[in-house]
Each structure stands twice: as C-alpha cells, then as structure tokens.
Protein backbone atom coordinates (compact mmCIF):
# COMPACT_ATOMS: atom_id res chain seq x y z
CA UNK A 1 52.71 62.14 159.28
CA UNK A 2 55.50 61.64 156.24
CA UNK A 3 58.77 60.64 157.64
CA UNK A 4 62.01 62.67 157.42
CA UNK A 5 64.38 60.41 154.29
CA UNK A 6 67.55 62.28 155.69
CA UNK A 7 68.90 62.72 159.09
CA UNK A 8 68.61 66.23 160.92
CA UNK A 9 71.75 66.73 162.61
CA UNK A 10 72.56 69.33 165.74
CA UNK A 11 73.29 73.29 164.19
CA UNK A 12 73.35 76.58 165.49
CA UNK A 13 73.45 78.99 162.38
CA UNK A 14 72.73 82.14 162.07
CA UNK A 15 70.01 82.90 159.25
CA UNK A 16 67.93 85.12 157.11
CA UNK A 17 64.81 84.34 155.22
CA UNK A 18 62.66 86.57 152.79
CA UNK A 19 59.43 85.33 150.63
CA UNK A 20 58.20 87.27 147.71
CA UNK A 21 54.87 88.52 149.68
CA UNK A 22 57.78 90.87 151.42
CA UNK A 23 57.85 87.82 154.31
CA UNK A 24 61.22 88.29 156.21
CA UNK A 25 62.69 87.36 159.42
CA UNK A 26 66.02 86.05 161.15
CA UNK A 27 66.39 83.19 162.96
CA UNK A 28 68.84 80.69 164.39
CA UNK A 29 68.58 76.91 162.34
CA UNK A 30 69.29 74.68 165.08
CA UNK A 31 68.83 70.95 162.87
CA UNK A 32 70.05 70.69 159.64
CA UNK A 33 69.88 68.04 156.59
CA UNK A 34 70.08 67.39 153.07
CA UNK A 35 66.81 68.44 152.17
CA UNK A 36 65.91 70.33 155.04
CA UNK A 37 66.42 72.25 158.53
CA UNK A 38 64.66 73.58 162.16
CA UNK A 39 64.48 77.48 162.54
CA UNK A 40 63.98 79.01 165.86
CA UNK A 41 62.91 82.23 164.68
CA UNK A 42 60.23 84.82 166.03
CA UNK A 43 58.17 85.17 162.99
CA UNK A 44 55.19 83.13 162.55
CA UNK A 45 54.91 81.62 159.12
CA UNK A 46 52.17 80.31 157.49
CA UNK A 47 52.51 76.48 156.42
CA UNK A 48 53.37 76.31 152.21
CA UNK A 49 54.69 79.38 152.36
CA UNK A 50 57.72 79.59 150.19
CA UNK A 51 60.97 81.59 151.46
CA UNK A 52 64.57 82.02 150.47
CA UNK A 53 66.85 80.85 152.94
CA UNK A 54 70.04 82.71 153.38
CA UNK A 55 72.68 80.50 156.24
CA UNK A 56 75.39 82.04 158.11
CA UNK A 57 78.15 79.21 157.45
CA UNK A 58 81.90 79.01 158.89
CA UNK A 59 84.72 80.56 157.67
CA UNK A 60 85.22 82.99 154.70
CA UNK A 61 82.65 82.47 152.31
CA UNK A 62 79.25 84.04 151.96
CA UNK A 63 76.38 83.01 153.31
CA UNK A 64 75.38 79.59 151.77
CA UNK A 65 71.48 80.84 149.71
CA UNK A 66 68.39 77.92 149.09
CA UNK A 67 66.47 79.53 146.46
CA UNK A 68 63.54 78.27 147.50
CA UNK A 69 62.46 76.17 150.78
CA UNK A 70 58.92 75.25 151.64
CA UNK A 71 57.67 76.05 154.91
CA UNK A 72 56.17 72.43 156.45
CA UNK A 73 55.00 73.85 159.90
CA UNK A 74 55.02 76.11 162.08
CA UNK A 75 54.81 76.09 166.08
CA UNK A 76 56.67 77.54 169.01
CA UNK A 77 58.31 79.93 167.87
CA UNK A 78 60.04 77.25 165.18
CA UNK A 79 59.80 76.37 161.53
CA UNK A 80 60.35 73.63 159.72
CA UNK A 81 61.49 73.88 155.89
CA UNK A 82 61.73 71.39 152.75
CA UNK A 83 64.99 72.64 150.60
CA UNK A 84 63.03 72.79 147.09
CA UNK A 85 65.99 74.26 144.85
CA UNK A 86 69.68 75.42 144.86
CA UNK A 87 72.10 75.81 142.39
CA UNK A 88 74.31 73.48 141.76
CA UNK A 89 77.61 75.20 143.95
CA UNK A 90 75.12 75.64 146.86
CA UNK A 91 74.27 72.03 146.64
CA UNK A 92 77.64 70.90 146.98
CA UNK A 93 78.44 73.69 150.22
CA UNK A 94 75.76 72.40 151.54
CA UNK A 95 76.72 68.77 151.26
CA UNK A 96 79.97 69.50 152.63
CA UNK A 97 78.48 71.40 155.76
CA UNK A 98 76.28 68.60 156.07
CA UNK A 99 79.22 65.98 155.72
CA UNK A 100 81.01 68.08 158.40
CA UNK A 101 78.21 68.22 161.36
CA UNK A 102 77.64 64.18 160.92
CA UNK A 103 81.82 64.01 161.67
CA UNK A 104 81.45 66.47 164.69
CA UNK A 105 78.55 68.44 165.46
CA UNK A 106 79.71 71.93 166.32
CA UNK A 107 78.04 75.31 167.19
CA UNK A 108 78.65 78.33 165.11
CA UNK A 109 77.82 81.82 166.03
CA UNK A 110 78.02 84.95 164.08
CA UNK A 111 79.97 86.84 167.12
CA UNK A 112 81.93 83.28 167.89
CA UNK A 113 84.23 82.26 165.36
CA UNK A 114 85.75 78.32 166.05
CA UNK A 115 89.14 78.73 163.78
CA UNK A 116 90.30 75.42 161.83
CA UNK A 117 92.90 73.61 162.99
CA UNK A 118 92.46 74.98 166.59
C-alpha cells in the first residue's frame, strides 16, 4: 500500500462532487491535506473514477473547486481522493485552509458558522 507524503488533518466540510459520467453526490470531508482528503458520503464510487470536488470553506468566499481529484478507494460509506489539478488561486485557498487546521483543527458546518475573532 503507497504511503500518504502529506499529513491528513481533522475537517468537517461540507461538499459537493460531480464526474463527467453525470456521477454526483454530497458528502461531509472529514480529513484533509495538500494533495488529498476523506469523504463520508453515501454514494458509492468506483475506484479511478475522476470527480470535481466542490468544498464548503469558512467565511465569505465561495466554495473552494479541485478540478479534478482521483477517487483511490472506496468503503464504508467513505472515499478517499488524490487532488490531481487546481488553478493556481485554489491552490493557494487551499494551502491556507490547510495551514489553518494544522494551527487549530476546527469543525465547520454549513448551518454553524464559528465567526473570527470570537
């Protein structure tokens, strides 16, 4: 089995995911890293399956998009993904949201909003 190179860290993000054979589903990404994250989700996706990954992320801005994740495997009602591509402003969100769950792992619900500062 290949080894993880980055750390998965503690998450609890809302998500959306769609493939172009009209795959879709929502889910909740409970581990998240650099090049990858954990979906509890109730659709079962095949293994090499490639998705677009859409991530309910704090505060004001949209939801942060990975063009394209691979879908590594698939079991209990969870998924693991490979981040293939994002564009270059996603890549930095997403190091900062990274950056920011290795300081202080939070949770983050759509319906709970934590407010900075508080």
């Amino acid at each position: 089995m290949e080894q993880r190179q980055h750390e998965r860290f503690p998450a609890h993000f809302r998500s959306a995911f769609s493939s172009v054979n009209r795959v879709e589903g929502e889910g909740t990404v409970v581990d998240l890293s650099l090049r990858g994250c954990g979906i509890v989700c109730r659709t079962a996706i095949h293994p090499g399956t490639t998705l677009t990954l859409r991530i309910q992320v704090p505060g004001p801005e949209t939801a942060l998009t990975v063009r394209q994740a691979v879908v590594r495997w698939c079991r209990d009602g969870r998924i693991g993904l490979e981040f293939l591509s994002l564009s270059p402003e996603e890549w930095a969100r997403l190091q900062r949201l990274v950056k920011a769950l290795t300081r202080h792992p939070y949770e983050q619900t759509h319906e709970t909003q934590e407010h900075p500062g508080a």
